[in-house]
Protein backbone atom coordinates (compact mmCIF):
# COMPACT_ATOMS: atom_id res chain seq x y z
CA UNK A 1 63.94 -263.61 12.53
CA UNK A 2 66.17 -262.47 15.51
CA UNK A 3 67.24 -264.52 18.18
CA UNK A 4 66.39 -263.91 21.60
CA UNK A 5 68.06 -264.69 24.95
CA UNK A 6 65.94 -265.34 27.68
CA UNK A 7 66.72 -265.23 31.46
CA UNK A 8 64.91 -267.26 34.37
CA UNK A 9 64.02 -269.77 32.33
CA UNK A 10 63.09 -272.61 34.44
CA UNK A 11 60.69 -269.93 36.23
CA UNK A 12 57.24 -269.24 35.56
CA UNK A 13 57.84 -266.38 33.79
CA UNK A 14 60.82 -267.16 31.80
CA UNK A 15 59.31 -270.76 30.45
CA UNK A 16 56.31 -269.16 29.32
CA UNK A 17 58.17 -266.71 27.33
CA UNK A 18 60.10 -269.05 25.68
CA UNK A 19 57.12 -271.01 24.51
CA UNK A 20 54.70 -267.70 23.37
CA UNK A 21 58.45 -266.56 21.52
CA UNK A 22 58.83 -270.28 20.05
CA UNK A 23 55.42 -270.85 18.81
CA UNK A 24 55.95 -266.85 17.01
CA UNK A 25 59.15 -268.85 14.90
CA UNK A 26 62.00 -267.35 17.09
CA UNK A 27 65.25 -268.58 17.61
CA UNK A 28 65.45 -268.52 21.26
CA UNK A 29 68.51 -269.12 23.77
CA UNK A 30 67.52 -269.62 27.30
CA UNK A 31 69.58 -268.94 30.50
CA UNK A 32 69.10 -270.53 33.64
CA UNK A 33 71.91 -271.69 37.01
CA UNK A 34 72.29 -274.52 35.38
CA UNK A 35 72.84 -276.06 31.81
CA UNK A 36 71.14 -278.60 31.12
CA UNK A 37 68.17 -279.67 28.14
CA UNK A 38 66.34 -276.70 29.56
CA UNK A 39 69.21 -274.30 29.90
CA UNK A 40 71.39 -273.50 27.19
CA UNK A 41 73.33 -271.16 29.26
CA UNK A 42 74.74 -270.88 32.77
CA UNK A 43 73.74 -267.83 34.30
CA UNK A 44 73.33 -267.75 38.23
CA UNK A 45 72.40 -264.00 39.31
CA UNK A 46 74.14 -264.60 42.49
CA UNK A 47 77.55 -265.02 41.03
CA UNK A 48 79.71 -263.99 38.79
CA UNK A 49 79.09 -264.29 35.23
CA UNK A 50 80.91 -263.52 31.90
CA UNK A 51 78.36 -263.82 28.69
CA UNK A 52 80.22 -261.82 26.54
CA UNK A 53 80.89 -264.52 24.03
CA UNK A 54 77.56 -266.52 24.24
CA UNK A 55 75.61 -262.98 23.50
CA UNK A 56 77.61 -262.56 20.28
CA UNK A 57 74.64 -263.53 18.03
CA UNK A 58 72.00 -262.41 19.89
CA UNK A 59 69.74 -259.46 18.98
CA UNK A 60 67.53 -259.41 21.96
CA UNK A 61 67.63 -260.44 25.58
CA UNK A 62 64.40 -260.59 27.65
CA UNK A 63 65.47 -260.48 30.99
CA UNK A 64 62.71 -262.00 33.60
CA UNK A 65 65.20 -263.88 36.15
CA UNK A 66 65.47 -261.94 39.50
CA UNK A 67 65.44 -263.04 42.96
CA UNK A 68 61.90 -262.28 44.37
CA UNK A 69 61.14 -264.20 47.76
CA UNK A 70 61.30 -262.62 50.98
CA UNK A 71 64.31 -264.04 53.87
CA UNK A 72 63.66 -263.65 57.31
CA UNK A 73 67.38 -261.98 57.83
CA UNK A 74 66.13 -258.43 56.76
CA UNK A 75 69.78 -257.15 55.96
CA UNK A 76 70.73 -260.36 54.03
CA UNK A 77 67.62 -260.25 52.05
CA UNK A 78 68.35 -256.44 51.04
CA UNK A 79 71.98 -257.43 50.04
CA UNK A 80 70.54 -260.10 48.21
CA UNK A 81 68.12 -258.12 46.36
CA UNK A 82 70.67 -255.47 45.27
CA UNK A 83 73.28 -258.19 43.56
CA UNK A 84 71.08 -260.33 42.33
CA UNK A 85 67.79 -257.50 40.94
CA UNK A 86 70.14 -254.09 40.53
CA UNK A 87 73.50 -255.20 39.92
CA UNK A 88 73.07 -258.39 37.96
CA UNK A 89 71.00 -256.80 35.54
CA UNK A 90 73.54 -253.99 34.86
CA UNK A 91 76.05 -256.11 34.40
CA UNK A 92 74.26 -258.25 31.56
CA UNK A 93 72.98 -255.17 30.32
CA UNK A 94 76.45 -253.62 30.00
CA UNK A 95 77.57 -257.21 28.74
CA UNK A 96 74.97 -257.25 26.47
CA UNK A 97 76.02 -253.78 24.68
CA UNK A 98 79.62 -254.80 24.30
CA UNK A 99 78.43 -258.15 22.43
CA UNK A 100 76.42 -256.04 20.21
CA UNK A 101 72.99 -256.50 21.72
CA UNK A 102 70.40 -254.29 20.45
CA UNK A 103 67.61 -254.94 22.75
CA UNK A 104 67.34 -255.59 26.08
CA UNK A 105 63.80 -256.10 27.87
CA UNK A 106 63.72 -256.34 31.70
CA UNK A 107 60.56 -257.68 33.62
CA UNK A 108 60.82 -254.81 36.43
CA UNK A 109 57.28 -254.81 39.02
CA UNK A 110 54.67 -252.73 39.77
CA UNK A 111 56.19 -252.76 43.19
CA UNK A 112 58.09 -249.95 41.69
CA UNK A 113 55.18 -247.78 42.01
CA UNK A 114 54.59 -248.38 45.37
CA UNK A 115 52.15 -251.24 47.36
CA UNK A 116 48.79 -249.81 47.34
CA UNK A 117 46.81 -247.27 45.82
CA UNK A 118 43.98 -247.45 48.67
CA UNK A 119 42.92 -243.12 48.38
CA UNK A 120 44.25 -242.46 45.37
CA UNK A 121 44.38 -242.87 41.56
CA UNK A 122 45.79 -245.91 40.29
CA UNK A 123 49.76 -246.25 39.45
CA UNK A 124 50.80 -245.16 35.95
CA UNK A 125 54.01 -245.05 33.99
CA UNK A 126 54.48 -241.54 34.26
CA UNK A 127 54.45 -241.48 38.59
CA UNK A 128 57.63 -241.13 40.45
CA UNK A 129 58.78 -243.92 41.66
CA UNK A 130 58.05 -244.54 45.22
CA UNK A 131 58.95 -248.40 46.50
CA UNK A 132 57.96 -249.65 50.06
CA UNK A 133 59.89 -252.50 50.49
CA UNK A 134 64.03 -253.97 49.48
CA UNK A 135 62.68 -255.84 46.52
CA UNK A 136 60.39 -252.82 45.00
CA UNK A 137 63.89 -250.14 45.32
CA UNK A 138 66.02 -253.24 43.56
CA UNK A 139 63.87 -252.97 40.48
CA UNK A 140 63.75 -249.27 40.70
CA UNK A 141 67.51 -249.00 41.16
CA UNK A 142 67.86 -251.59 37.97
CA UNK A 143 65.28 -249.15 36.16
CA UNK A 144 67.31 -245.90 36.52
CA UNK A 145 70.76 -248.21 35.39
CA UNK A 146 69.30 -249.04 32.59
CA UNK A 147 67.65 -246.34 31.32
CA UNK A 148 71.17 -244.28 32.21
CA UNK A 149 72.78 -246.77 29.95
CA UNK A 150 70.36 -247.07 26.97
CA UNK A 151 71.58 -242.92 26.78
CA UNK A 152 74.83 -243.36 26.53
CA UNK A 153 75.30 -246.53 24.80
CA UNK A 154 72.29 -246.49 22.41
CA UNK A 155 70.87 -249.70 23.90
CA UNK A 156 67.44 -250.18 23.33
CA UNK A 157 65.65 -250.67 27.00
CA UNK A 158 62.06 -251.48 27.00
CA UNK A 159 60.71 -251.56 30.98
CA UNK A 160 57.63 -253.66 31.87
CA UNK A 161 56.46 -253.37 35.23
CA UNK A 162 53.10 -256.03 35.92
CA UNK A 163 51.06 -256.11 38.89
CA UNK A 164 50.67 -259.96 40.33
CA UNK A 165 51.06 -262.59 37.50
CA UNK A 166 48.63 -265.85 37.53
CA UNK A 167 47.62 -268.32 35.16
CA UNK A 168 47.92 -272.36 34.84
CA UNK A 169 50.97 -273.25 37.02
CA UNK A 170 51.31 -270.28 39.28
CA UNK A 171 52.60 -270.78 43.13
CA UNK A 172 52.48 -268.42 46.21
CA UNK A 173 49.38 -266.17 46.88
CA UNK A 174 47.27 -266.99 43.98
CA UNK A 175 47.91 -270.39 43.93
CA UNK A 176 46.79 -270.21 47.93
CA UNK A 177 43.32 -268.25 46.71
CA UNK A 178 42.71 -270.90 44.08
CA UNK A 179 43.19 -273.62 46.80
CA UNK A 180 41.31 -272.08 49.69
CA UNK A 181 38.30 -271.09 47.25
CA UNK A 182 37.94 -274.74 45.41
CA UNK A 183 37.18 -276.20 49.52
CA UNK A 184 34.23 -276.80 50.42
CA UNK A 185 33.92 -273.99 53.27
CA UNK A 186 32.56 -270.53 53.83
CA UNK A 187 34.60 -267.62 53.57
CA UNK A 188 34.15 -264.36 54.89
CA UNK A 189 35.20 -262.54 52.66
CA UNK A 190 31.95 -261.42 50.76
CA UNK A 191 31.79 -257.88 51.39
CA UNK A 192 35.56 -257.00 50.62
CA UNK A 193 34.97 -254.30 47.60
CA UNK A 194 38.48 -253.64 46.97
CA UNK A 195 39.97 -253.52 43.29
CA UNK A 196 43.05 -254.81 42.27
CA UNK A 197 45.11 -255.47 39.26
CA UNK A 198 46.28 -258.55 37.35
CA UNK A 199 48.10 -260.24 34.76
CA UNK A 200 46.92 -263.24 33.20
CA UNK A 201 50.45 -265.16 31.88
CA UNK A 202 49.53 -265.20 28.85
CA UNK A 203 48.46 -261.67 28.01
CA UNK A 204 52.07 -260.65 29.83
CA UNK A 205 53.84 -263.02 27.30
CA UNK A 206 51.80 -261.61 24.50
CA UNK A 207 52.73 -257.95 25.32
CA UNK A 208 56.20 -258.77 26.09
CA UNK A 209 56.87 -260.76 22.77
CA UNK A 210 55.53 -257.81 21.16
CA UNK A 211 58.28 -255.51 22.49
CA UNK A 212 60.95 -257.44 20.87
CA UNK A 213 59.85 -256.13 17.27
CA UNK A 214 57.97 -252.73 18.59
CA UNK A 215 59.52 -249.45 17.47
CA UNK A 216 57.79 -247.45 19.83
CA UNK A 217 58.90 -249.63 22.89
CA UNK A 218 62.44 -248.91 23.02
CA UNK A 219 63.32 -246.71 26.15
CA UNK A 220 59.87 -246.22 28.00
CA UNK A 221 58.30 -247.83 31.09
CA UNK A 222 54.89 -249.56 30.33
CA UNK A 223 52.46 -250.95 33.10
CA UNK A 224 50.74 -253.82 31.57
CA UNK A 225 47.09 -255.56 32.93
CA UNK A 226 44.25 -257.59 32.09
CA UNK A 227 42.69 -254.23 31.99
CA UNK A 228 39.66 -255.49 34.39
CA UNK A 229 39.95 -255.08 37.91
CA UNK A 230 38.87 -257.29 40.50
CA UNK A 231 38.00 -257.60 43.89
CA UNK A 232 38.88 -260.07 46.08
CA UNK A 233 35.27 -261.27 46.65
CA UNK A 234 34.43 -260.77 42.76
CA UNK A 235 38.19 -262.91 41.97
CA UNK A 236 36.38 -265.59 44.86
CA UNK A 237 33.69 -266.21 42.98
CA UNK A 238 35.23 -266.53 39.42
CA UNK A 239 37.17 -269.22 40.83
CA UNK A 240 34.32 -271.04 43.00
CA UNK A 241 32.18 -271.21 39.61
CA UNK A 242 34.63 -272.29 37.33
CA UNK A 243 35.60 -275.35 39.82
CA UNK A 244 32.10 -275.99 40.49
CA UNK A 245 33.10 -275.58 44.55
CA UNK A 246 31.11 -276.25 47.24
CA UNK A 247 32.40 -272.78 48.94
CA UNK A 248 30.48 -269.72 49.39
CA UNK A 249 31.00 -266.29 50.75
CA UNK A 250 28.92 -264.69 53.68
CA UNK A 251 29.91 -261.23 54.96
CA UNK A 252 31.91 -259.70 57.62
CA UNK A 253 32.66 -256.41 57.39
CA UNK A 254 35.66 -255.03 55.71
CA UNK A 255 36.64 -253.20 59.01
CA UNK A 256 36.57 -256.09 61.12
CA UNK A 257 38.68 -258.14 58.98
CA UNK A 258 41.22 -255.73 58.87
CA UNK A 259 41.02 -255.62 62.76
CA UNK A 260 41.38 -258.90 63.28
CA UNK A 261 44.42 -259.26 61.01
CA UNK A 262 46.19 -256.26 62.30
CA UNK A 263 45.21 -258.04 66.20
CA UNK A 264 47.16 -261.32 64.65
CA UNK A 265 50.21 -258.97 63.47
CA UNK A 266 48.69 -260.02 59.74
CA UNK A 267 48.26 -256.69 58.42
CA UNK A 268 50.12 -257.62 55.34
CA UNK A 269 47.67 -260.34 54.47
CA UNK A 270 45.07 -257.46 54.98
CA UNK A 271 46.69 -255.32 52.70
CA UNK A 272 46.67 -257.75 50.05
CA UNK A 273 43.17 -259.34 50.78
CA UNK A 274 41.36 -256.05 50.94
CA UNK A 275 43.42 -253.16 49.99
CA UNK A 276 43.62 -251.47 46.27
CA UNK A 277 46.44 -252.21 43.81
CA UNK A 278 44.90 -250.64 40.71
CA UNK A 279 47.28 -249.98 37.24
CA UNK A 280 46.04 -247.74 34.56
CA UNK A 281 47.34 -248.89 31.00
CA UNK A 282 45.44 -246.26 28.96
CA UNK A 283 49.35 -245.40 27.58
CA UNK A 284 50.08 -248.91 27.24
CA UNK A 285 47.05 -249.70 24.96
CA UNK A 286 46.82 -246.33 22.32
CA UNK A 287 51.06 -246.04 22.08
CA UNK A 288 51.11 -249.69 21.29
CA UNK A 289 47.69 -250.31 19.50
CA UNK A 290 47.74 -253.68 21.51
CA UNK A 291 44.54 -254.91 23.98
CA UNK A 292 45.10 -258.10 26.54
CA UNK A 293 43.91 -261.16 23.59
CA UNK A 294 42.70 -262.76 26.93
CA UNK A 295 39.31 -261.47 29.10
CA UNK A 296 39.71 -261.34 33.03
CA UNK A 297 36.87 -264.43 32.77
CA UNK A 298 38.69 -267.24 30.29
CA UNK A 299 41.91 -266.38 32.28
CA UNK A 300 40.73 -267.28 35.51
CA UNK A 301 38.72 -270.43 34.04
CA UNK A 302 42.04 -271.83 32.18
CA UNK A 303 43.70 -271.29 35.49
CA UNK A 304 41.57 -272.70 37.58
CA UNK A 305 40.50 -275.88 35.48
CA UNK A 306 44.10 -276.31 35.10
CA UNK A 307 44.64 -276.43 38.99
CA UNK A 308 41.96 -279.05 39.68
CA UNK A 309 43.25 -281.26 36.92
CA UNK A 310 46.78 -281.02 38.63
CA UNK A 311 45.46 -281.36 42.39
């Protein structure tokens, strides 16, 4: 069984993976900014680091740690991003082929492929890449290093770029959507007939524990889904029947809530509220024989029950 070093572990990513790679038998080693009885090794993307030694026995590194919220200093925050998403991960990867690492998985974004695919088809692994924003080209530039490496080093890179990630535990927008949904309120958000991708945590950890093994996985870029799109109205109402909420959705039309936002300088809330973010994993599925174990409909119900029990 081979051991496998994983990064961002006290994240909610990186603990996941660690529990879908433990329950599968695996000897895993888990990196965090701290050591302590979660983190067996110190690993801070924003400083220095020398691993070298401590990646001596390790076959595969699954590297999810990266520095993804946004600081109001726009040139600090694009600094940031560079050291901590691009350079960071170079240098572990290039630590990791010295030590004899023969894997190394990185947990890029969909971001990669851009923010929105509002008029036209959705994002696959084959597009150029085309970031909007300093977080998006950090990935992208982290990407490119690696791949660059894996040719002349023989390091086996396996690239998995997932749209937004939710499931029991998740923060930030979701979270906020799970919250404002289990109120008892109307929402106008009833005619909103977007479509958007997701990843329920534990399909992403299934995929990405499969990669460690795969043959097939080594040096490609796969986009990875629940493989059932969603809009925001359709996602509202998931959640409002699974809580048994007193909410309910009446109509406003699309147009006018975009208005409004853009009128409140909120036009990135009506980007993610009503625009398209769809991800095509047709490749995904027939290269790798694998299919999401979980449907869009028990992912949202385990979240959700698991957010009222908590709140």
């Amino acid at each position: 069984m081979k051991n496998v070093l994983v990064t961002g572990i006290t994240g909610f990513l990186g603990s996941s993976i660690k529990s879908k790679l433990c329950s599968l038998g695996y000897q895993v080693v888990t990196a965090g900014r701290t050591t302590n009885s979660y983190c067996d090794v110190e690993f801070d993307l924003e400083k220095p680091f020398d691993l070298v030694k401590q990646l001596k026995n390790i076959d595969v590194i699954i590297h999810s740690a990266a520095i993804v919220h946004v600081m109001k200093n726009k040139k600090m925050a694009d600094e940031n991003y560079q050291k901590a998403n691009y350079e960071a991960t170079i240098e572990l990867a290039k630590q990791a082929v010295e030590a004899g690492v023969k894997r190394f998985i990185f947990i890029s974004s969909i971001k990669v492929n851009g923010e929105t695919t509002t008029g036209r088809l959705p994002f696959s692994s084959s597009d150029q890449p085309s970031p909007k924003d300093a977080y998006g080209l950090s990935k992208a530039k982290a990407e490119t290093g690696l791949l660059e490496l894996a040719k002349k080093t023989g390091l086996e890179v396996v690239i998995i770029r997932p749209p937004l990630v939710y499931g029991p535990g998740v923060k930030a927008n979701f979270a906020s959507l799970v919250k404002l949904a289990t109120k008892c309120m109307p929402l106008p958000f009833g005619s909103i007939n977007n479509k958007r991708s997701f990843v329920f945590i534990d399909n992403l950890t299934d995929f990405i524990t499969m990669t460690v093994n795969h043959p097939i996985a080594a040096n490609q870029i796969w986009l990875i889904s629940d493989d059932e799109d969603l809009s925001t109205s359709q996602l509202l109402r998931l959640i409002i029947e699974y809580s048994q909420s007193k909410a309910f959705l009446f109509n406003v039309p699309q147009c006018v809530f975009v208005n409004l936002c853009e009128l409140f300088g909120k036009k990135d809330i009506a980007e993610r509220l009503c625009g398209d973010l769809q991800v095509n994993i047709k490749h995904t599925k027939e290269a790798l024989n694998w299919t999401p174990p979980y449907t869009v409909q028990q992912a949202i119900k385990k979240t959700v029950l698991s957010f009222i029990s908590k709140n």
